[in-house]
PDB file of N, CA and C in Angstrom:
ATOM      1  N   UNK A   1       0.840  -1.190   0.000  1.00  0.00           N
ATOM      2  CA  UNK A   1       0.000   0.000   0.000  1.00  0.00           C
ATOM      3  C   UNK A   1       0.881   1.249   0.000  1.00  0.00           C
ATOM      4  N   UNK A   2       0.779   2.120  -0.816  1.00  0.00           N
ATOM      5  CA  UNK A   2       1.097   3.232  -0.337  1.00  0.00           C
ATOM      6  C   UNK A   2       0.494   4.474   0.567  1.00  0.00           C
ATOM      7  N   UNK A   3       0.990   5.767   0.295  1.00  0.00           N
ATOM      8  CA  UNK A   3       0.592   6.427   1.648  1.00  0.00           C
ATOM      9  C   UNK A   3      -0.294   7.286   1.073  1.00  0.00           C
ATOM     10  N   UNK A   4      -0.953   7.026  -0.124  1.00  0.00           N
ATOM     11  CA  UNK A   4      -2.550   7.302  -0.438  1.00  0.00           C
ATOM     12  C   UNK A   4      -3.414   6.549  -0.110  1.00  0.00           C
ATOM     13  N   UNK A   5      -2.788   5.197   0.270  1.00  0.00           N
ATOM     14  CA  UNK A   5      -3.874   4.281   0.690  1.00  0.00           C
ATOM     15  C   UNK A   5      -4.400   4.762   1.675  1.00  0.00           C
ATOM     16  N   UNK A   6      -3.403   4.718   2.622  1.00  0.00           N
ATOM     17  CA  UNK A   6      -3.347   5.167   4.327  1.00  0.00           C
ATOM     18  C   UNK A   6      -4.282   6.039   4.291  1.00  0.00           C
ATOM     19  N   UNK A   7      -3.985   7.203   3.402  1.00  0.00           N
ATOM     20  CA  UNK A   7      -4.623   8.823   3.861  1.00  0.00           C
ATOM     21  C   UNK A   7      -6.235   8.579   3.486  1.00  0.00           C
ATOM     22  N   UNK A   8      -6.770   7.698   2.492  1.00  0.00           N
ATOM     23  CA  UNK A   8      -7.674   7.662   2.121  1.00  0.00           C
ATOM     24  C   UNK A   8      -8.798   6.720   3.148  1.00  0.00           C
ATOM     25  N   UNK A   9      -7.993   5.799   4.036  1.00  0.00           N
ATOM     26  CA  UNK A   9      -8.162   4.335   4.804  1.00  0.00           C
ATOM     27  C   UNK A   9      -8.517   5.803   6.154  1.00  0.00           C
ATOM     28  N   UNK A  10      -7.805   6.747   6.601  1.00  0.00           N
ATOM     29  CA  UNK A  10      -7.909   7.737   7.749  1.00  0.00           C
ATOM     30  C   UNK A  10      -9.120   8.799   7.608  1.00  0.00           C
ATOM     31  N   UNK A  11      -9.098   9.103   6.379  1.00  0.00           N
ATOM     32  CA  UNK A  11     -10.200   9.795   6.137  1.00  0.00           C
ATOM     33  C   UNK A  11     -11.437   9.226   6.285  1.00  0.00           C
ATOM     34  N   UNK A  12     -11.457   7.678   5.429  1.00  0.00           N
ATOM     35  CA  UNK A  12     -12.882   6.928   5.645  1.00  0.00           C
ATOM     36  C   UNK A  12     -12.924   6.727   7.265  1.00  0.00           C
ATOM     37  N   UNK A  13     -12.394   6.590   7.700  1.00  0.00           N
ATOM     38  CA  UNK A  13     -12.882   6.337   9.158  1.00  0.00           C
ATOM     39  C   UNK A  13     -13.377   7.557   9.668  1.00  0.00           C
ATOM     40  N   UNK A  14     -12.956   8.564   9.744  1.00  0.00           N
ATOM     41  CA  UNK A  14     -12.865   9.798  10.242  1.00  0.00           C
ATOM     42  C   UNK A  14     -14.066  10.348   9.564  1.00  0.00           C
ATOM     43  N   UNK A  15     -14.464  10.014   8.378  1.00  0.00           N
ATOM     44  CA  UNK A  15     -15.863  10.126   7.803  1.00  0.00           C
ATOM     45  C   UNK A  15     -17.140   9.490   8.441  1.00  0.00           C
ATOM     46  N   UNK A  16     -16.788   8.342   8.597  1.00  0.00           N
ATOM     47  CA  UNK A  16     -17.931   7.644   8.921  1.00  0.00           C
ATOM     48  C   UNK A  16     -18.186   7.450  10.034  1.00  0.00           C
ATOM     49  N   UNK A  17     -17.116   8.167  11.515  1.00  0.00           N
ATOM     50  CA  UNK A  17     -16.902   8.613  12.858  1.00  0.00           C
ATOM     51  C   UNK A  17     -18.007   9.484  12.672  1.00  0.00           C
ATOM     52  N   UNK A  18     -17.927  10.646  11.908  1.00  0.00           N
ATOM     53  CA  UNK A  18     -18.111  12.532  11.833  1.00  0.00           C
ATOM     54  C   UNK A  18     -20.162  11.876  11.742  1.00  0.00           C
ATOM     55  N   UNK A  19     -20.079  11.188  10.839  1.00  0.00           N
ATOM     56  CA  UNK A  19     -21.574  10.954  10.385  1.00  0.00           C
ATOM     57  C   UNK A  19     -22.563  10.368  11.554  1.00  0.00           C
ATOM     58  N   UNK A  20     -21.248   9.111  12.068  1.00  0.00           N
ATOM     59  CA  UNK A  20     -22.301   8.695  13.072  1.00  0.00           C
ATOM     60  C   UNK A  20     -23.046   9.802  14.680  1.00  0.00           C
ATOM     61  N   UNK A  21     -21.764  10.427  14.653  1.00  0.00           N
ATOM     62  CA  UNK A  21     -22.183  11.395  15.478  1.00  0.00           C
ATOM     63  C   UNK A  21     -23.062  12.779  15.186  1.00  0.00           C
ATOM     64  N   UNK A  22     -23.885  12.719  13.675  1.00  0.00           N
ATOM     65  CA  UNK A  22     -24.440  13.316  13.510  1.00  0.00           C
ATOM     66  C   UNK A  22     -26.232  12.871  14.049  1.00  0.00           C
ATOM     67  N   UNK A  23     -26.698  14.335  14.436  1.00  0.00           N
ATOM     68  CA  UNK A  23     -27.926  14.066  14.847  1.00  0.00           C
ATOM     69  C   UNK A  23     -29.012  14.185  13.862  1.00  0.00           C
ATOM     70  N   UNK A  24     -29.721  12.971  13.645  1.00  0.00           N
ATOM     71  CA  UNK A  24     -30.644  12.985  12.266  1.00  0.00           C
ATOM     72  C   UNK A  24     -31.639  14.453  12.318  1.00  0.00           C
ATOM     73  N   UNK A  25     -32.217  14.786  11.556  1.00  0.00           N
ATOM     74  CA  UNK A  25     -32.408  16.147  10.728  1.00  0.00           C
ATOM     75  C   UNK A  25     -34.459  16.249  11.343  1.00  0.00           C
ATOM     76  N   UNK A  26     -34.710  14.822  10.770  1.00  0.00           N
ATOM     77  CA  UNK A  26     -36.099  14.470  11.065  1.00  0.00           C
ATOM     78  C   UNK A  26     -36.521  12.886  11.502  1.00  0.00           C
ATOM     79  N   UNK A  27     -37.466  12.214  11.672  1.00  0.00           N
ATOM     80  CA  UNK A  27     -37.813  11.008  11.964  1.00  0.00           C
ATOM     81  C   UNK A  27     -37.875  10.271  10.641  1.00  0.00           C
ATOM     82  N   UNK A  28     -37.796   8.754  10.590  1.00  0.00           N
ATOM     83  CA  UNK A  28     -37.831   7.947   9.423  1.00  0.00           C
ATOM     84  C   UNK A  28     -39.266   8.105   8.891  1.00  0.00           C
ATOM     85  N   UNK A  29     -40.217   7.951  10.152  1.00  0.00           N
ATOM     86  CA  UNK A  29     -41.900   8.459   9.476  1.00  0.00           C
ATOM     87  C   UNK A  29     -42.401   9.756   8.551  1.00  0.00           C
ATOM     88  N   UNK A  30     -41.487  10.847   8.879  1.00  0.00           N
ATOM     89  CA  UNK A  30     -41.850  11.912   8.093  1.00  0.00           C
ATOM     90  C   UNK A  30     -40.888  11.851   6.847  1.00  0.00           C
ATOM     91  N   UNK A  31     -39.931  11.447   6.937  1.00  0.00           N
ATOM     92  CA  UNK A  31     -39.036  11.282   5.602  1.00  0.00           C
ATOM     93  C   UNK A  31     -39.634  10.607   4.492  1.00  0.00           C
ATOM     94  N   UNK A  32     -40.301   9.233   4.648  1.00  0.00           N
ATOM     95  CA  UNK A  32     -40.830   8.711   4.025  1.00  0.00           C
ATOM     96  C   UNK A  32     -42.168   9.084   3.214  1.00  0.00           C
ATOM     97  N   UNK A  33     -43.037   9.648   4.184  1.00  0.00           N
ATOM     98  CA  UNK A  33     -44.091  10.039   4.235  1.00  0.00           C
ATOM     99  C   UNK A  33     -44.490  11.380   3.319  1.00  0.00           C
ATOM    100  N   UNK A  34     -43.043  12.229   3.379  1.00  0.00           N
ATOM    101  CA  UNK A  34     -43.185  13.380   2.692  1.00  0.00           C
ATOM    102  C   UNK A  34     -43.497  14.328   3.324  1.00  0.00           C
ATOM    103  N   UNK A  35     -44.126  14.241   4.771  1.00  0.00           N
ATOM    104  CA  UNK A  35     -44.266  15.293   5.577  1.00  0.00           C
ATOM    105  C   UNK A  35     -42.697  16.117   6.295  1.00  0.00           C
ATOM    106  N   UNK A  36     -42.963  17.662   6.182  1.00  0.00           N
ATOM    107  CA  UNK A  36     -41.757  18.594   6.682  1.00  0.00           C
ATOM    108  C   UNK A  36     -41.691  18.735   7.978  1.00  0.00           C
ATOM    109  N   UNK A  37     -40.547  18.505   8.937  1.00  0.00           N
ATOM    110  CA  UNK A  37     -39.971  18.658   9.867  1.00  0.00           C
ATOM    111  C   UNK A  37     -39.707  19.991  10.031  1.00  0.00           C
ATOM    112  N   UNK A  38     -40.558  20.757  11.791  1.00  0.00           N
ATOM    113  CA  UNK A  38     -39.917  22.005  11.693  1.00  0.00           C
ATOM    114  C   UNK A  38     -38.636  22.077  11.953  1.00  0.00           C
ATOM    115  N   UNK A  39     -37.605  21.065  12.524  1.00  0.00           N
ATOM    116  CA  UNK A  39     -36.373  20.772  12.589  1.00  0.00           C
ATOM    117  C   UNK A  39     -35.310  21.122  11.282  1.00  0.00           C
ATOM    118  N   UNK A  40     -36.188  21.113   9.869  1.00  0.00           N
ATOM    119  CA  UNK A  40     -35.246  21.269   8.585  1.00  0.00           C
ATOM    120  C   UNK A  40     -35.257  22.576   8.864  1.00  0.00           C
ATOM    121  N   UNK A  41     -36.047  23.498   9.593  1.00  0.00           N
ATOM    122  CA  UNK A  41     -36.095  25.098   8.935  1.00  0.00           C
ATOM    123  C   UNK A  41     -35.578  25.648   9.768  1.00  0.00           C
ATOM    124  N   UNK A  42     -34.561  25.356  11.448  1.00  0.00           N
ATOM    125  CA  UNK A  42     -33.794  25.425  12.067  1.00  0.00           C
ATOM    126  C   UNK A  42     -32.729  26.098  11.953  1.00  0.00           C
ATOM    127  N   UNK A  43     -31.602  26.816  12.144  1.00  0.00           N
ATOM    128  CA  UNK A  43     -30.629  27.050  11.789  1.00  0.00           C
ATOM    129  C   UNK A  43     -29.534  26.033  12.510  1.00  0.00           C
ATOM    130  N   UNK A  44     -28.165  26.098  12.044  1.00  0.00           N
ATOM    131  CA  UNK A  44     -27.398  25.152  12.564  1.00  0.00           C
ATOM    132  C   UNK A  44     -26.975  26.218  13.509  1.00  0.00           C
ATOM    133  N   UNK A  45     -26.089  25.477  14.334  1.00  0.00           N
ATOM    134  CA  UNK A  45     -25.810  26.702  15.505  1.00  0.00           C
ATOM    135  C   UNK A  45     -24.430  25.283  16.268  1.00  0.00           C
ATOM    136  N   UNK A  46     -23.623  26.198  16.781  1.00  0.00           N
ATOM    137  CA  UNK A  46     -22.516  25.377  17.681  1.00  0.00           C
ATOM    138  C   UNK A  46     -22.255  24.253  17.051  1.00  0.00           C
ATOM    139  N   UNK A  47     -22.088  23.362  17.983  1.00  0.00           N
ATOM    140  CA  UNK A  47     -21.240  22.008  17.434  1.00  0.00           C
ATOM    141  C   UNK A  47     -22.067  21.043  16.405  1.00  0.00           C
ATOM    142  N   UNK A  48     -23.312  21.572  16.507  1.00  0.00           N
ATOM    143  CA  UNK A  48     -23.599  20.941  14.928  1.00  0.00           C
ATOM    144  C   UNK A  48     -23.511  21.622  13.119  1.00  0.00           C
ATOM    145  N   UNK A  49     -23.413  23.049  14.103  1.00  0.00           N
ATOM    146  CA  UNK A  49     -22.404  23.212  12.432  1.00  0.00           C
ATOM    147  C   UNK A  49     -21.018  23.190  12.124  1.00  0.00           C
ATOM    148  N   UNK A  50     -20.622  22.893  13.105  1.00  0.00           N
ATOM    149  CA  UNK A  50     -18.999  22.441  12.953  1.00  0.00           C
ATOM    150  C   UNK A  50     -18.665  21.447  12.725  1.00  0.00           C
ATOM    151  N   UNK A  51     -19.807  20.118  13.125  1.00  0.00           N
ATOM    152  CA  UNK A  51     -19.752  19.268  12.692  1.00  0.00           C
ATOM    153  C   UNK A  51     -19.884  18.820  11.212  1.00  0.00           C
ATOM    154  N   UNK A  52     -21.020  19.825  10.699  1.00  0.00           N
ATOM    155  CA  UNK A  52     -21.545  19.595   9.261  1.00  0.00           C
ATOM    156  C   UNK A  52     -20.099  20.251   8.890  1.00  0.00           C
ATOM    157  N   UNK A  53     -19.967  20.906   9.145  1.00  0.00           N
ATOM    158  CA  UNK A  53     -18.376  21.885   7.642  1.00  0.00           C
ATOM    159  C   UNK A  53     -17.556  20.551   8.149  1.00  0.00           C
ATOM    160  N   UNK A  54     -16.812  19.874   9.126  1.00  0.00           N
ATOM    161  CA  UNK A  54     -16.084  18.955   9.565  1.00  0.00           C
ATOM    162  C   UNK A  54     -16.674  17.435   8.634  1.00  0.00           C
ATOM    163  N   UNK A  55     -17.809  17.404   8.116  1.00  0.00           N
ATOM    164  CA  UNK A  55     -18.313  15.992   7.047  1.00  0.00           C
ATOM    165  C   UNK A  55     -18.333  16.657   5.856  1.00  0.00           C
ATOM    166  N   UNK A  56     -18.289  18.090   5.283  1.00  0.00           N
ATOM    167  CA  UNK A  56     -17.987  18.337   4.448  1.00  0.00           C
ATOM    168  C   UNK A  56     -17.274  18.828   3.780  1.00  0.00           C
ATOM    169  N   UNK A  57     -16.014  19.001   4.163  1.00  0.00           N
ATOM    170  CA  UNK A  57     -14.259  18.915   4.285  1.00  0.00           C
ATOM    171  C   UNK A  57     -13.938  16.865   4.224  1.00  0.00           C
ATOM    172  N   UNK A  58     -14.150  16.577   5.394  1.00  0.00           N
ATOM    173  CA  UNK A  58     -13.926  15.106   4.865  1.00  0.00           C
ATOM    174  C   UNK A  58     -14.433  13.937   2.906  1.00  0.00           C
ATOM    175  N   UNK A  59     -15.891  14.567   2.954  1.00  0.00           N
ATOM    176  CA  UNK A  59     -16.277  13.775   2.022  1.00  0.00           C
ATOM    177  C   UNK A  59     -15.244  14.786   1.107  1.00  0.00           C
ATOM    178  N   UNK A  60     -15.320  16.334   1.076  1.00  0.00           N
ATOM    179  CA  UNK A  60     -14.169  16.278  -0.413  1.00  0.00           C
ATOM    180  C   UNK A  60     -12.722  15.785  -0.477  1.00  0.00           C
ATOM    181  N   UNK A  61     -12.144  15.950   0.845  1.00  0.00           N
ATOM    182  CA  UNK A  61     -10.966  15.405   1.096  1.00  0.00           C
ATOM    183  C   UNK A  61     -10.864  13.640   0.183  1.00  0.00           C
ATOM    184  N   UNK A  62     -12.004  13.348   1.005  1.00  0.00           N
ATOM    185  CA  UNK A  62     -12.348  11.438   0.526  1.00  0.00           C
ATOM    186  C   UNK A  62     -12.354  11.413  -1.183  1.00  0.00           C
ATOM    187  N   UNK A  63     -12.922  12.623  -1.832  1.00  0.00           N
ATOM    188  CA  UNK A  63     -13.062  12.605  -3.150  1.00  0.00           C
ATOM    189  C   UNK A  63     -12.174  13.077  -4.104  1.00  0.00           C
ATOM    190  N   UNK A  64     -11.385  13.744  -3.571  1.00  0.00           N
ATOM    191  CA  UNK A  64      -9.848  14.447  -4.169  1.00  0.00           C
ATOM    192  C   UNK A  64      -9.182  13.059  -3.568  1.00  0.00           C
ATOM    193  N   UNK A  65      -8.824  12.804  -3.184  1.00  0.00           N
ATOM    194  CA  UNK A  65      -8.413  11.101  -2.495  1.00  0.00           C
ATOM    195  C   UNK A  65      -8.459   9.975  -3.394  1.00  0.00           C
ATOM    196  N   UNK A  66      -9.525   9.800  -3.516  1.00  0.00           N
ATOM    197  CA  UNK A  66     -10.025   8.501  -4.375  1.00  0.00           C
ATOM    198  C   UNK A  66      -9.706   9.179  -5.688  1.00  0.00           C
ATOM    199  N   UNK A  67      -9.793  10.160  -6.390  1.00  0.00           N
ATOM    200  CA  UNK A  67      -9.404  10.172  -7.581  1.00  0.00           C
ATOM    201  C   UNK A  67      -8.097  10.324  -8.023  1.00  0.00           C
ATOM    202  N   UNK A  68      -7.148  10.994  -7.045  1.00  0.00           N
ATOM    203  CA  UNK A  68      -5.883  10.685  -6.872  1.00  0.00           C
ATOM    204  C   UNK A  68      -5.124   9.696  -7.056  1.00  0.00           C
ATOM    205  N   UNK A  69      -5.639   8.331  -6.034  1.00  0.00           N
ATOM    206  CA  UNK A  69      -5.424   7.263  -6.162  1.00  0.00           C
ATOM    207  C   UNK A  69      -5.823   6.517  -7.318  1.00  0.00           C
ATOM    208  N   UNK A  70      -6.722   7.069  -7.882  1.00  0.00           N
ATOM    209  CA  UNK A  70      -7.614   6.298  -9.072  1.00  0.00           C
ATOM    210  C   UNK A  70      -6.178   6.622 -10.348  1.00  0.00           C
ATOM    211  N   UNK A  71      -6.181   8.125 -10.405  1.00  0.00           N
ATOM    212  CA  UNK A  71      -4.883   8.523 -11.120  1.00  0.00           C
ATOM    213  C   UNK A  71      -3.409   7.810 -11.168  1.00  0.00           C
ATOM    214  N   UNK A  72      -3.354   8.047 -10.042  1.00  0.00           N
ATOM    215  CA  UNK A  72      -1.896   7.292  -9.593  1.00  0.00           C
ATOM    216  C   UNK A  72      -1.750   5.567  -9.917  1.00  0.00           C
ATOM    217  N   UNK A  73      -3.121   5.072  -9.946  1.00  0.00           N
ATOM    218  CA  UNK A  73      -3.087   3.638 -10.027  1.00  0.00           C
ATOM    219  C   UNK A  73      -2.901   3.233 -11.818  1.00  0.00           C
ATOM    220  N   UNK A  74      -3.191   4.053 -12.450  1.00  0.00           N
ATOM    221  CA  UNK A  74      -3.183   4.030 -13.716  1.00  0.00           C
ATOM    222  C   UNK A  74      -1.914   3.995 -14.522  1.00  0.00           C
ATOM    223  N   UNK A  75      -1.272   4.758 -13.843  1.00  0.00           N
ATOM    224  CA  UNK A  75       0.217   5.486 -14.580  1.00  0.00           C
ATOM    225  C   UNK A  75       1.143   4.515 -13.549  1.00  0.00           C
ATOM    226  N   UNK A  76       1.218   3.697 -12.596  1.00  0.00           N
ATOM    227  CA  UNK A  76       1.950   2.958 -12.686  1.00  0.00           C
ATOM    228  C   UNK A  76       1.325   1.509 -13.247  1.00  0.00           C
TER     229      UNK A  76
END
């Protein structure tokens, strides 16, 4: 492996850490259902919007990553 593997193997974890500790938005009944949560019209505030910019820094990190590697795997 090289040390794109690694970085990409640190990020997925660190991704899918960031997510689980996210607090869902609305219930599975209204998602489905189509009914709106006054919870979506909320603002983010403290550690849950630091959390959101913190999963969305990771997923691009994860995606500049994987195509990197995708690159790099080619040309050797």
């Amino acid at each position: 492996m090289y040390y794109l593997d690694y970085i990409l193997l640190a990020i997925s974890v660190l991704l899918i850490v960031i997510i689980v500790l996210q607090n869902p938005k609305e219930d599975a009944l209204s998602a489905f259902s189509g009914a709106k949560s006054d919870r979506a019209k909320m603002k983010q505030r403290g550690i849950e919007k630091v959390i959101n910019r913190v999963t969305t820094v990771l997923a691009v990190l994860f995606f500049v990553a994987s195509l990197l590697l995708m690159i790099f795997d080619r040309t050797l």
